[in-house]
Protein backbone atom coordinates (compact mmCIF):
# COMPACT_ATOMS: atom_id res chain seq x y z
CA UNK A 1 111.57 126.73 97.87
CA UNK A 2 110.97 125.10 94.42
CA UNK A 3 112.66 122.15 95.67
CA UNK A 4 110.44 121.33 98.71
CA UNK A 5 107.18 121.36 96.76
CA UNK A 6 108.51 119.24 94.14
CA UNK A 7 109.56 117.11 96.18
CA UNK A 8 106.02 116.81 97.81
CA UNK A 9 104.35 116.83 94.47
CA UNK A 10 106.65 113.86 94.01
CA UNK A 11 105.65 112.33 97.10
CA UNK A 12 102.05 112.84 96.63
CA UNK A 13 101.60 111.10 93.18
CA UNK A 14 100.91 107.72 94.08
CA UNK A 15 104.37 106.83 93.78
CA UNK A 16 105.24 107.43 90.49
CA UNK A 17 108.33 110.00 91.01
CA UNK A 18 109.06 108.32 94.13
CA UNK A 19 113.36 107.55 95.26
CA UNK A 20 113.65 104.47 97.06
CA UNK A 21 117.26 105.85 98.12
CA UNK A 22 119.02 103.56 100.44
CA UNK A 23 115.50 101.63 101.16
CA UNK A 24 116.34 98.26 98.86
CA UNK A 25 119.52 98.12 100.27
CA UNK A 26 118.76 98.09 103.94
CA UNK A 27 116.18 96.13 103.98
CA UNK A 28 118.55 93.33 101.67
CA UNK A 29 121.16 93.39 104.51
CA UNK A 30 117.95 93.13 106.96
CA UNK A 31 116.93 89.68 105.13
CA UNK A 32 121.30 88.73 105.46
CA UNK A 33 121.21 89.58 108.95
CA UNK A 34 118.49 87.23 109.43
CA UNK A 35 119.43 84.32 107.66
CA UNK A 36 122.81 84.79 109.30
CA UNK A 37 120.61 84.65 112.95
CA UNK A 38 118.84 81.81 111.74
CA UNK A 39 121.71 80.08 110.95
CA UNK A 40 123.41 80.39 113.83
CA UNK A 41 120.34 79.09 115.97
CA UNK A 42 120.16 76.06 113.68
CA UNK A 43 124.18 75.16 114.67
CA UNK A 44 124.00 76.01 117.70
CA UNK A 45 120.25 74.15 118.24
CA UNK A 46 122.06 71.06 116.48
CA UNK A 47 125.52 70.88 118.05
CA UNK A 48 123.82 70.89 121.32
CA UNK A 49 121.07 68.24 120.65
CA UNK A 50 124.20 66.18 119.63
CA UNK A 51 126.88 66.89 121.93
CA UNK A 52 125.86 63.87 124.58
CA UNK A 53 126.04 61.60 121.72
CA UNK A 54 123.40 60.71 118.60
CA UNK A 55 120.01 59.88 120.30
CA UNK A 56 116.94 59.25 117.53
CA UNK A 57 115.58 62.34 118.96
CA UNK A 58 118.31 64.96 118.86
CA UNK A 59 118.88 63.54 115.28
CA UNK A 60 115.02 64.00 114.52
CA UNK A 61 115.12 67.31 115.98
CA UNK A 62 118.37 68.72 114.26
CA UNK A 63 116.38 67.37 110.49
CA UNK A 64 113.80 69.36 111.94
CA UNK A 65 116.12 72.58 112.33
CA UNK A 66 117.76 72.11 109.14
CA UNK A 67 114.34 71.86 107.46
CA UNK A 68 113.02 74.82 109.14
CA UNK A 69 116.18 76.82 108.45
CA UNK A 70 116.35 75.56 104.75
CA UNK A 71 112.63 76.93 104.30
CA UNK A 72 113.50 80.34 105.53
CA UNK A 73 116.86 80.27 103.08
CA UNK A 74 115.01 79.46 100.12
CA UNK A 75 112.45 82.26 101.13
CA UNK A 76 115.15 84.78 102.32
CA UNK A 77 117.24 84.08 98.86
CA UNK A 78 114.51 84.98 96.68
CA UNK A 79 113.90 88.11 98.32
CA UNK A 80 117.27 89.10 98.69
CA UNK A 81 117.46 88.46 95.07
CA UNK A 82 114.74 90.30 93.77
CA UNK A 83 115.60 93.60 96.09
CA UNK A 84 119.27 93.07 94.06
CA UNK A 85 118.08 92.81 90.53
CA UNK A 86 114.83 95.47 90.14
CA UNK A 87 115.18 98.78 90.56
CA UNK A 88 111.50 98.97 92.05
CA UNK A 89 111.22 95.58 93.71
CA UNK A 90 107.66 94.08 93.81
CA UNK A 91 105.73 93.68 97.70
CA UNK A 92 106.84 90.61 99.30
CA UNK A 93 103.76 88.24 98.78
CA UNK A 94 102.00 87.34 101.38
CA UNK A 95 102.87 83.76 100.83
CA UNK A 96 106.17 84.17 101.33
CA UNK A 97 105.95 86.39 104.42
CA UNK A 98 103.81 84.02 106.15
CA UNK A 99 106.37 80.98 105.52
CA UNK A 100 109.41 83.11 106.49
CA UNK A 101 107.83 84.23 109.97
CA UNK A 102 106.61 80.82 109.95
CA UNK A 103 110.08 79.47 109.68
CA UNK A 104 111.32 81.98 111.87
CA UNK A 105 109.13 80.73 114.87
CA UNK A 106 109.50 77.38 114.16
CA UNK A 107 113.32 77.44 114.06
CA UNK A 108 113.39 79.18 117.86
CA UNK A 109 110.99 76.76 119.05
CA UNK A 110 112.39 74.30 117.55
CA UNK A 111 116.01 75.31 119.31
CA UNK A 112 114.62 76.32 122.20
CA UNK A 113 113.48 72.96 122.39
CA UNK A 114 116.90 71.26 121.82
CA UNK A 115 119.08 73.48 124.06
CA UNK A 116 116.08 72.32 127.14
């Protein structure tokens, strides 16, 4: 019984004794898993807009995608390394959480908009 109220004691100081366990590493293959979706809607979102030949807007909107999906990558990367390197990684700031579901959006709009 020792066990279960230290760990609660643990739990209950604000943090300070507190495991991440597994939590760093999930949510770094979360961030891959998206970049890898984003990636694949920025091909995909391209290839199409150019598959009937190079029009000034399928170009325009393929710069677009690449921009959008370059954005979340830069975003994504820094993340991905900070969960890597610390062993208590900081909150993602807000900044950065606004321009990757920013990104996000704007990417599925974006091919959305293409594949139409």
């Amino acid at each position: 019984m020792g066990g279960v109220s230290a760990g609660r004691e643990r739990g209950s100081a604000g943090g300070a004794g507190r495991d991440p366990g597994l939590q760093p590493e999930r949510t770094r293959l979360a961030w891959r898993r998206t970049t890898l979706a984003c990636t694949v809607a920025a091909v995909l979102g391209g290839k199409t807009a150019l598959h009937g030949g190079a029009s000034a807007a399928g170009i325009a909107g393929s710069a677009v995608c690449f921009l959008l999906w370059l954005g979340f990558l830069l975003v994504a990367h820094h993340r991905i390394r900070t969960l890597a390197t610390t062993a208590r990684p900081p909150v993602l700031a807000p900044r950065h959480a606004t321009a990757a579901a920013l990104c996000t959006v704007a990417l599925a709009v974006c091919a959305t908009a293409l594949v139409v």
